[in-house]
N, C-alpha and C. Protein backbone atom coordinates (compact mmCIF):
# COMPACT_ATOMS: atom_id res chain seq x y z
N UNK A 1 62.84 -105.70 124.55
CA UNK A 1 61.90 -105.24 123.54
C UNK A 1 62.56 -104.17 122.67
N UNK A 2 62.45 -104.38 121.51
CA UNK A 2 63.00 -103.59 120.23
C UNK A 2 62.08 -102.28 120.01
N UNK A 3 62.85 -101.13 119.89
CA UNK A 3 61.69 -100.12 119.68
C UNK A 3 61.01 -100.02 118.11
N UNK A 4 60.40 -99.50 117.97
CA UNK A 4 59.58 -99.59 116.80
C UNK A 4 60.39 -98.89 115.76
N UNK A 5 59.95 -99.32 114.66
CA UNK A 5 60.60 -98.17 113.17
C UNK A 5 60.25 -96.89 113.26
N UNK A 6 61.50 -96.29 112.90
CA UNK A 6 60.83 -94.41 113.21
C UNK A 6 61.28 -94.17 111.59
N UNK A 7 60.94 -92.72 111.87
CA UNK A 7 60.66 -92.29 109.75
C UNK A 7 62.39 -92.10 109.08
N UNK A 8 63.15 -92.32 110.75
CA UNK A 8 64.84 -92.45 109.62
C UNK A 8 65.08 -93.62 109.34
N UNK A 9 64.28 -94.53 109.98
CA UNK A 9 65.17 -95.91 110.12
C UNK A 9 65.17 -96.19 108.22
N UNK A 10 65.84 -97.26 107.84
CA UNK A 10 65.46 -97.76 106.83
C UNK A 10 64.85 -98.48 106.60
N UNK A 11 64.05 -98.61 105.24
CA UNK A 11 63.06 -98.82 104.57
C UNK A 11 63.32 -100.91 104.84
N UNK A 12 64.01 -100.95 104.84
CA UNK A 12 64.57 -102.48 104.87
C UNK A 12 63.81 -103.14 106.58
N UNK A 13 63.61 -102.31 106.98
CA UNK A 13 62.99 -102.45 107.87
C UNK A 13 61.58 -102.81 108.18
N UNK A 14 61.16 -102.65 107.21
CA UNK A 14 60.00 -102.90 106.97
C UNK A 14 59.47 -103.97 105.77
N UNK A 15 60.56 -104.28 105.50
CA UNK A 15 60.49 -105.63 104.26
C UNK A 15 61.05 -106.83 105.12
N UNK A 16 59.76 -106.81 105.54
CA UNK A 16 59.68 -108.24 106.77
C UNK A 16 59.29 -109.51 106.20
N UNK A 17 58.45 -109.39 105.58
CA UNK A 17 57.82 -110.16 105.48
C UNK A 17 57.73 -111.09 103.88
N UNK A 18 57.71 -112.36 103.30
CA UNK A 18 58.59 -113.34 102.50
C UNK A 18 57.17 -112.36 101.39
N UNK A 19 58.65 -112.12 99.92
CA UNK A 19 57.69 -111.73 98.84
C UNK A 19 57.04 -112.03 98.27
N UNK A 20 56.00 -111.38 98.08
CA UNK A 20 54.29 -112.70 97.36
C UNK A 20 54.54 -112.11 95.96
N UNK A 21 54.51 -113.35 95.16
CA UNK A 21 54.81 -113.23 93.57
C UNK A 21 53.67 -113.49 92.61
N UNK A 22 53.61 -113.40 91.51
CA UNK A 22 52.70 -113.88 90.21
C UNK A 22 53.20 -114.58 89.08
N UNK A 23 52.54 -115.09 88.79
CA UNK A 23 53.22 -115.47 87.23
C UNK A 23 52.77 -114.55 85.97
N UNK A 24 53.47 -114.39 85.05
CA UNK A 24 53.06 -113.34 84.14
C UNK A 24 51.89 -113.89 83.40
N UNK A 25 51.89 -115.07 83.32
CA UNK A 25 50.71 -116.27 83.08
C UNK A 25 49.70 -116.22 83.39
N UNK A 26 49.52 -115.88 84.75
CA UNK A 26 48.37 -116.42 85.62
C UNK A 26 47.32 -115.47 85.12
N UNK A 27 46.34 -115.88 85.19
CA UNK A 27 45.23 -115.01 84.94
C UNK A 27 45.12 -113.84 86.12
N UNK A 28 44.14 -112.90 85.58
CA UNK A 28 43.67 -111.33 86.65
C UNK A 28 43.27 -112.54 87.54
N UNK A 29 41.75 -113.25 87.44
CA UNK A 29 41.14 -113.93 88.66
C UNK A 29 42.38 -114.69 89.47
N UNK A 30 43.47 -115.61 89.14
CA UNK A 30 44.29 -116.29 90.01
C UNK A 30 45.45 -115.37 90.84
N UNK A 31 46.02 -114.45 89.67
CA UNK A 31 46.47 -113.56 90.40
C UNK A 31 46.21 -113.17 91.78
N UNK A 32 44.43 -112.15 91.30
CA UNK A 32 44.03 -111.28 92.54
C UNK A 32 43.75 -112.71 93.74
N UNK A 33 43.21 -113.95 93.34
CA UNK A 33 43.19 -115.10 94.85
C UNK A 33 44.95 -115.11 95.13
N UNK A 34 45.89 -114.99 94.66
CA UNK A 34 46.99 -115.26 95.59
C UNK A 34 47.12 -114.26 96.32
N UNK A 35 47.29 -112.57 95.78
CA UNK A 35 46.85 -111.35 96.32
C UNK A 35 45.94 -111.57 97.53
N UNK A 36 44.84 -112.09 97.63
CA UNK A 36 44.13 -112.23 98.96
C UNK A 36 44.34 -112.94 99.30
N UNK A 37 44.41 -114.13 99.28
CA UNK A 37 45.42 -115.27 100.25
C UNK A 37 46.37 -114.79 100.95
N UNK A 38 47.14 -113.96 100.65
CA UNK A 38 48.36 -113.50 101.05
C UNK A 38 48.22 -111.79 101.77
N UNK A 39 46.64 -111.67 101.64
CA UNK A 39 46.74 -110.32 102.14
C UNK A 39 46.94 -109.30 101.90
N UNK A 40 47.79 -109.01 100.65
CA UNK A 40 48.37 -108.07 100.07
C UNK A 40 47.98 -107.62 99.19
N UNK A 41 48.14 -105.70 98.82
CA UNK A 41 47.43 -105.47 98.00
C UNK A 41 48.41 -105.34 96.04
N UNK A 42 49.24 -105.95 96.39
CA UNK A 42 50.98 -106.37 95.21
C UNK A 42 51.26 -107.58 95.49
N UNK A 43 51.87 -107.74 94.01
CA UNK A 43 52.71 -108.52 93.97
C UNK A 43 53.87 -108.63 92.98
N UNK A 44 55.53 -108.88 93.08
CA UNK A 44 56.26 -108.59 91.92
C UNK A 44 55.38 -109.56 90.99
N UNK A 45 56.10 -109.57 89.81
CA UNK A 45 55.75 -110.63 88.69
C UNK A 45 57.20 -111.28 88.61
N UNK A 46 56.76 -112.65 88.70
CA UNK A 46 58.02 -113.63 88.72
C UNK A 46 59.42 -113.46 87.64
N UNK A 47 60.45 -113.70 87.68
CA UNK A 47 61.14 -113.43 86.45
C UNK A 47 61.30 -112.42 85.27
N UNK A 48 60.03 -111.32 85.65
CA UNK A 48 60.09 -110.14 84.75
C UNK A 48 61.23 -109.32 85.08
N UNK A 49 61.93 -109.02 83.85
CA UNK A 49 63.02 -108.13 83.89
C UNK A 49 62.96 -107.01 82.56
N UNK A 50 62.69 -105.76 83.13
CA UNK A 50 62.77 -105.18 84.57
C UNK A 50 61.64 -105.57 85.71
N UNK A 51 62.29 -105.02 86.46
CA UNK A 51 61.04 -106.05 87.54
C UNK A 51 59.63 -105.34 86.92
N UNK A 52 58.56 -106.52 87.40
CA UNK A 52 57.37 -105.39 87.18
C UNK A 52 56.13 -105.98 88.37
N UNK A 53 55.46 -104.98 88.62
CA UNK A 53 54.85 -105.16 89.57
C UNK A 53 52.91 -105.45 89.24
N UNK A 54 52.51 -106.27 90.11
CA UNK A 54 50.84 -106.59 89.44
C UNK A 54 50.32 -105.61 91.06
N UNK A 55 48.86 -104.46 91.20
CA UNK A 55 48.75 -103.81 91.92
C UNK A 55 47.30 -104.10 92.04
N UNK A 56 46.23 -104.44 92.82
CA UNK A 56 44.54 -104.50 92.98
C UNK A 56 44.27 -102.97 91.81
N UNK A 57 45.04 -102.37 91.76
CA UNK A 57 44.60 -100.95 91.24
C UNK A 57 44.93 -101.73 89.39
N UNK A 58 46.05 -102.27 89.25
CA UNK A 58 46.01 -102.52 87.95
C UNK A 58 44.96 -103.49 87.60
N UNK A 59 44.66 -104.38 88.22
CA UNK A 59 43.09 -105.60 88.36
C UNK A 59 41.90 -104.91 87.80
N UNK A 60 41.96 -103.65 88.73
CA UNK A 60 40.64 -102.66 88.59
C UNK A 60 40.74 -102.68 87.55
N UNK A 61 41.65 -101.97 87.17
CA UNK A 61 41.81 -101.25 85.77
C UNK A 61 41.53 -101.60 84.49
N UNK A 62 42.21 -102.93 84.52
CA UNK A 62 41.99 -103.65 83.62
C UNK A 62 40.18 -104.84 83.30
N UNK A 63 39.51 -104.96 84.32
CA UNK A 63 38.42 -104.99 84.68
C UNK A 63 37.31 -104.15 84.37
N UNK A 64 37.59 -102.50 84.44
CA UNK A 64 37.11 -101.54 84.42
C UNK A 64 37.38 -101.62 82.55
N UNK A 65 38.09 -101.88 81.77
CA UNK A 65 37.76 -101.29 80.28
C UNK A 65 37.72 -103.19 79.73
N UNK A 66 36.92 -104.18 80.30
CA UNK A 66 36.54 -105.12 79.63
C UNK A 66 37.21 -106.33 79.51
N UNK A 67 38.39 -106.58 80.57
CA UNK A 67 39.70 -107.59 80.80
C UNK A 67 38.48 -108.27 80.88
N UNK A 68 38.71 -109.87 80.63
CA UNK A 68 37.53 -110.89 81.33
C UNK A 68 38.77 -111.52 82.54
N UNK A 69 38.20 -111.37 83.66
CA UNK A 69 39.80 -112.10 84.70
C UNK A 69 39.67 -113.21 84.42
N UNK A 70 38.78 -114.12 83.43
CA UNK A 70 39.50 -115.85 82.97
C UNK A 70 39.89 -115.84 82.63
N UNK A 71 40.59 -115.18 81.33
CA UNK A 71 41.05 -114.98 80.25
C UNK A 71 42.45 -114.12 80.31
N UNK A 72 42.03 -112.80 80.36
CA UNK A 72 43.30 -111.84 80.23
C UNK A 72 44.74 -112.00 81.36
N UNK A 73 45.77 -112.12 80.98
CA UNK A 73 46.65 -113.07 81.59
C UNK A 73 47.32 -111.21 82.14
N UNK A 74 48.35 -111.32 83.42
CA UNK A 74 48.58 -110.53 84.48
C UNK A 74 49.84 -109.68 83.55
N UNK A 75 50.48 -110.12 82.38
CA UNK A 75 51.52 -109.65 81.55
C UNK A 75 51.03 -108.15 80.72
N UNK A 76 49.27 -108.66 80.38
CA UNK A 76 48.88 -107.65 80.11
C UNK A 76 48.27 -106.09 80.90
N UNK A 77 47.91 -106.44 81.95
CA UNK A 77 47.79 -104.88 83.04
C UNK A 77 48.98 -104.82 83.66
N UNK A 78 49.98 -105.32 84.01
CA UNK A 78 50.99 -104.99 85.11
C UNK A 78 51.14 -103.68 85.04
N UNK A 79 51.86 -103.07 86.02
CA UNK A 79 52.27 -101.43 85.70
C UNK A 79 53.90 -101.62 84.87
N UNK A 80 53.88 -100.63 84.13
CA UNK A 80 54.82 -100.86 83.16
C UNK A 80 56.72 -100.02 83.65
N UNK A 81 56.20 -99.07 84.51
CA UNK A 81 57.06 -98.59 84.74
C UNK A 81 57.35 -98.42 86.66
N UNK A 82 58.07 -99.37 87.32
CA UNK A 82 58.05 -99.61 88.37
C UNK A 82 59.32 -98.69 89.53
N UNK A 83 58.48 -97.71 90.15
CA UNK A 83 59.05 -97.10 90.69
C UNK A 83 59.86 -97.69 92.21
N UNK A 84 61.07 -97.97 92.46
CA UNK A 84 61.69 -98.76 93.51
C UNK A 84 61.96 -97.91 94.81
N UNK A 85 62.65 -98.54 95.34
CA UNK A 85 63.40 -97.60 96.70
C UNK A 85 64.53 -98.24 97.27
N UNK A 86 65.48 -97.98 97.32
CA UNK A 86 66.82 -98.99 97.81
C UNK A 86 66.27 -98.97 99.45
N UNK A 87 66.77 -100.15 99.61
CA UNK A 87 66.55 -100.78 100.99
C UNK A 87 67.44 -99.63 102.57
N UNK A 88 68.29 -98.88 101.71
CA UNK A 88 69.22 -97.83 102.63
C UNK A 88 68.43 -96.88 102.96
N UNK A 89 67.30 -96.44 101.88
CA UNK A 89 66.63 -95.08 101.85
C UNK A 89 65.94 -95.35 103.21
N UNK A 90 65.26 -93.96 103.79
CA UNK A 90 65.04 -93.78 105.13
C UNK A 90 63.36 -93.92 104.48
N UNK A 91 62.60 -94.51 105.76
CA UNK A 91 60.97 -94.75 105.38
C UNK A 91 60.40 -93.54 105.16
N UNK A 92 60.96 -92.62 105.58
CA UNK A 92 60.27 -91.11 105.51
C UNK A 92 60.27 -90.84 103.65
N UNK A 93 62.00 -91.09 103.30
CA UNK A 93 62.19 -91.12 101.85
C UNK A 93 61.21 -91.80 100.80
N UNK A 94 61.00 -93.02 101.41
CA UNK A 94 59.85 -93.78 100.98
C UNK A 94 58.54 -93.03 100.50
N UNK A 95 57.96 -92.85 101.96
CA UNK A 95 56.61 -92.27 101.59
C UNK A 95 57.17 -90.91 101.04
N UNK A 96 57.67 -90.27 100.98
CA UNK A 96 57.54 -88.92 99.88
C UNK A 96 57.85 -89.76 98.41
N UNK A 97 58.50 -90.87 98.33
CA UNK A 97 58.17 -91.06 96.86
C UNK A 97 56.87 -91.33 96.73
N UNK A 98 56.48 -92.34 97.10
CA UNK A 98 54.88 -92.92 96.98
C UNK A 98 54.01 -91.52 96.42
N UNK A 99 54.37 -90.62 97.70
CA UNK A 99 53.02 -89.30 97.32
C UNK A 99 53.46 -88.76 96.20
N UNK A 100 54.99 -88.46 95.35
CA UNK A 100 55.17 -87.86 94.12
C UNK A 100 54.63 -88.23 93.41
N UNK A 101 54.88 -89.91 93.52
CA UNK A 101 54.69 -91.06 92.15
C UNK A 101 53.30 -91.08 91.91
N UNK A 102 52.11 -90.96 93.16
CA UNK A 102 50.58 -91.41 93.20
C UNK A 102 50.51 -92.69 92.92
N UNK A 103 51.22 -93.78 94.08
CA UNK A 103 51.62 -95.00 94.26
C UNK A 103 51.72 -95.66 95.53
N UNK A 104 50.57 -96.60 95.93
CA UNK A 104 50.08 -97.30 97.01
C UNK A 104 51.24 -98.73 97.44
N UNK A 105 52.36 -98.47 96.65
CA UNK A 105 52.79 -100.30 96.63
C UNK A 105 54.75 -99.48 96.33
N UNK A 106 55.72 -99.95 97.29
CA UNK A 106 56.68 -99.54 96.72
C UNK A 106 58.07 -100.46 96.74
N UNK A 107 58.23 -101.34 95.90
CA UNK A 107 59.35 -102.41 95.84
C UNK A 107 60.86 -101.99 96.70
N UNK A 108 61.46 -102.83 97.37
CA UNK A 108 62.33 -102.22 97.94
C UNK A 108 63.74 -103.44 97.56
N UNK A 109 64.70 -102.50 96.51
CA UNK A 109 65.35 -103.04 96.25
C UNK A 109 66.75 -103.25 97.77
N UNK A 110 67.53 -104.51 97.02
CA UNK A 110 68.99 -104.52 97.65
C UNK A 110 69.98 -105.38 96.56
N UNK A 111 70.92 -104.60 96.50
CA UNK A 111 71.76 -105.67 95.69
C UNK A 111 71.07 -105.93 94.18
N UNK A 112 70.43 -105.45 93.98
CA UNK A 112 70.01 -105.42 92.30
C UNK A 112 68.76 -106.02 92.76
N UNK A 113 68.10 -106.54 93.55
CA UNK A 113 67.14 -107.56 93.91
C UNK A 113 66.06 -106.99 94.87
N UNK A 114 64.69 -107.38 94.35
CA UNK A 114 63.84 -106.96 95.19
C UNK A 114 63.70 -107.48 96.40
N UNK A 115 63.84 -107.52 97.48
CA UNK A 115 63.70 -107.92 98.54
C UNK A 115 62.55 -107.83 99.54
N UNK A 116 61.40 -107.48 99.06
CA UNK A 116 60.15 -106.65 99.73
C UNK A 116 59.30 -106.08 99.10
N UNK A 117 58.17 -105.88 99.13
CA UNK A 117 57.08 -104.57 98.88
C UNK A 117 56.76 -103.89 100.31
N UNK A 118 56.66 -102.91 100.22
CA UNK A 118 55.79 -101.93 101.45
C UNK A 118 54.93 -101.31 100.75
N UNK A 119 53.82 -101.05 101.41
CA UNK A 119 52.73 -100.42 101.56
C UNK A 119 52.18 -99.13 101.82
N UNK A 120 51.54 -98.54 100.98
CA UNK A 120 51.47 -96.94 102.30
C UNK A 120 51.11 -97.24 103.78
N UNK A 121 50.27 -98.16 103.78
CA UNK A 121 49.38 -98.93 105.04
C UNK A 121 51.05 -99.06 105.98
N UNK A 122 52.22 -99.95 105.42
CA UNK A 122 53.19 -99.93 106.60
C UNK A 122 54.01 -98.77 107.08
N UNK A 123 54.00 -97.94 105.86
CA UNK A 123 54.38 -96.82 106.26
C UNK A 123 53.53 -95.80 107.16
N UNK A 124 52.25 -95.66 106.68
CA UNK A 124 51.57 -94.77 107.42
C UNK A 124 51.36 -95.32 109.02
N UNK A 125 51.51 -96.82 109.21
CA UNK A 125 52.03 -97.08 110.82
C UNK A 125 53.06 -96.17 111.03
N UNK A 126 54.07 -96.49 110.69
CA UNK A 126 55.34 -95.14 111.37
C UNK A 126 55.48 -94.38 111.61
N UNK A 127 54.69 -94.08 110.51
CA UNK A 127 54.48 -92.19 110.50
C UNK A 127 53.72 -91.81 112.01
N UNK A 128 52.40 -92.48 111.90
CA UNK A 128 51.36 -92.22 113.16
C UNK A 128 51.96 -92.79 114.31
N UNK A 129 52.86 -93.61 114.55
CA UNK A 129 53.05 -94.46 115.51
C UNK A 129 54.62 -93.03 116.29
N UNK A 130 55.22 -92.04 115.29
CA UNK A 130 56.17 -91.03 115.75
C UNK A 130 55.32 -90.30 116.24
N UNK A 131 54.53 -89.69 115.10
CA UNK A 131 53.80 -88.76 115.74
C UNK A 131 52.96 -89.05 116.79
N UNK A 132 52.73 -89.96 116.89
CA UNK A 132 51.48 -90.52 118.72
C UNK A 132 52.99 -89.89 119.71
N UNK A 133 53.74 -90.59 119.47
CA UNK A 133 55.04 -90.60 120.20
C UNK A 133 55.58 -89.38 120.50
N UNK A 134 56.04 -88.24 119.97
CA UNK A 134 56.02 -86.81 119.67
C UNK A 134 54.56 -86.38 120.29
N UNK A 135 54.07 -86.43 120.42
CA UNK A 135 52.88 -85.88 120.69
C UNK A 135 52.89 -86.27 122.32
N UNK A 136 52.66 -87.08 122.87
CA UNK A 136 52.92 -87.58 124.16
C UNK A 136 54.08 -86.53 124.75
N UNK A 137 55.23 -86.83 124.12
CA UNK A 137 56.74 -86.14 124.44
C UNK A 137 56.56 -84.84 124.98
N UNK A 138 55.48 -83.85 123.86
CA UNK A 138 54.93 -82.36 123.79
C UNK A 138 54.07 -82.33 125.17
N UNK A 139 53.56 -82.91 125.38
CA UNK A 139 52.30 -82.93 126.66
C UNK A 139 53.01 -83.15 128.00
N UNK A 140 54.21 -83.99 128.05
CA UNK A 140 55.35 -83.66 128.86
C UNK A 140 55.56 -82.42 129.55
């Protein structure tokens, strides 16, 4: 049995799981069904360069000042400026970007290439899952 991710390991570690994409096309409504199909609260946007990312928070958003989701296609809310994390950086590195940026979703590059999204949700496992761990250690 493999021990769990701790807050040095790298971030690559946690980009487990195969990347759920969009088309810049697709409408808000088809978008956000692949988004829940898939569980996730991101997704990159296919072929956009620079990468760009579609977020439930940009959905809102765009929802919130009058998008119709039949209509308004995912090119128009994406977030425009996509904050990354190289796959080397340590998960701890991670979540302190997230909390600078005020950013729930964080692409994890390698090799010029996204390879992943993480979550605060996978990070904040780690975090709680040391500290349970540390905490036990202390009661020792």
């Amino acid at each position: 049995m493999t021990a769990p991710p701790a807050p040095d390991d790298p971030v690559r570690t946690l980009a487990r799981r195969p990347l759920v994409t969009v088309a810049a096309d697709d409408t808000l409504r088809d978008a956000a069904a692949e988004l829940s199909s898939q569980l996730v609260g991101a997704g990159m946007v296919r072929d956009a360069r620079p990468p760009s990312l579609l977020s439930e928070r940009d959905i809102v958003a765009g929802i919130a000042v009058g998008a119709d989701p039949d209509t308004v296609l995912v090119e128009n809310v994406t977030t425009d400026y996509v904050v990354t994390v190289s796959a080397d950086e340590s998960i701890l590195d991670a979540a302190a970007r997230m909390l600078v940026n005020e950013i729930r979703h964080l692409p994890v590059v390698e090799d010029d290439e996204v390879i992943g999204v993480v979550s605060e949700r996978d990070l904040l496992a780690v975090l709680a899952n040391d500290a349970r761990a540390h905490s036990r250690d202390d009661a020792r």
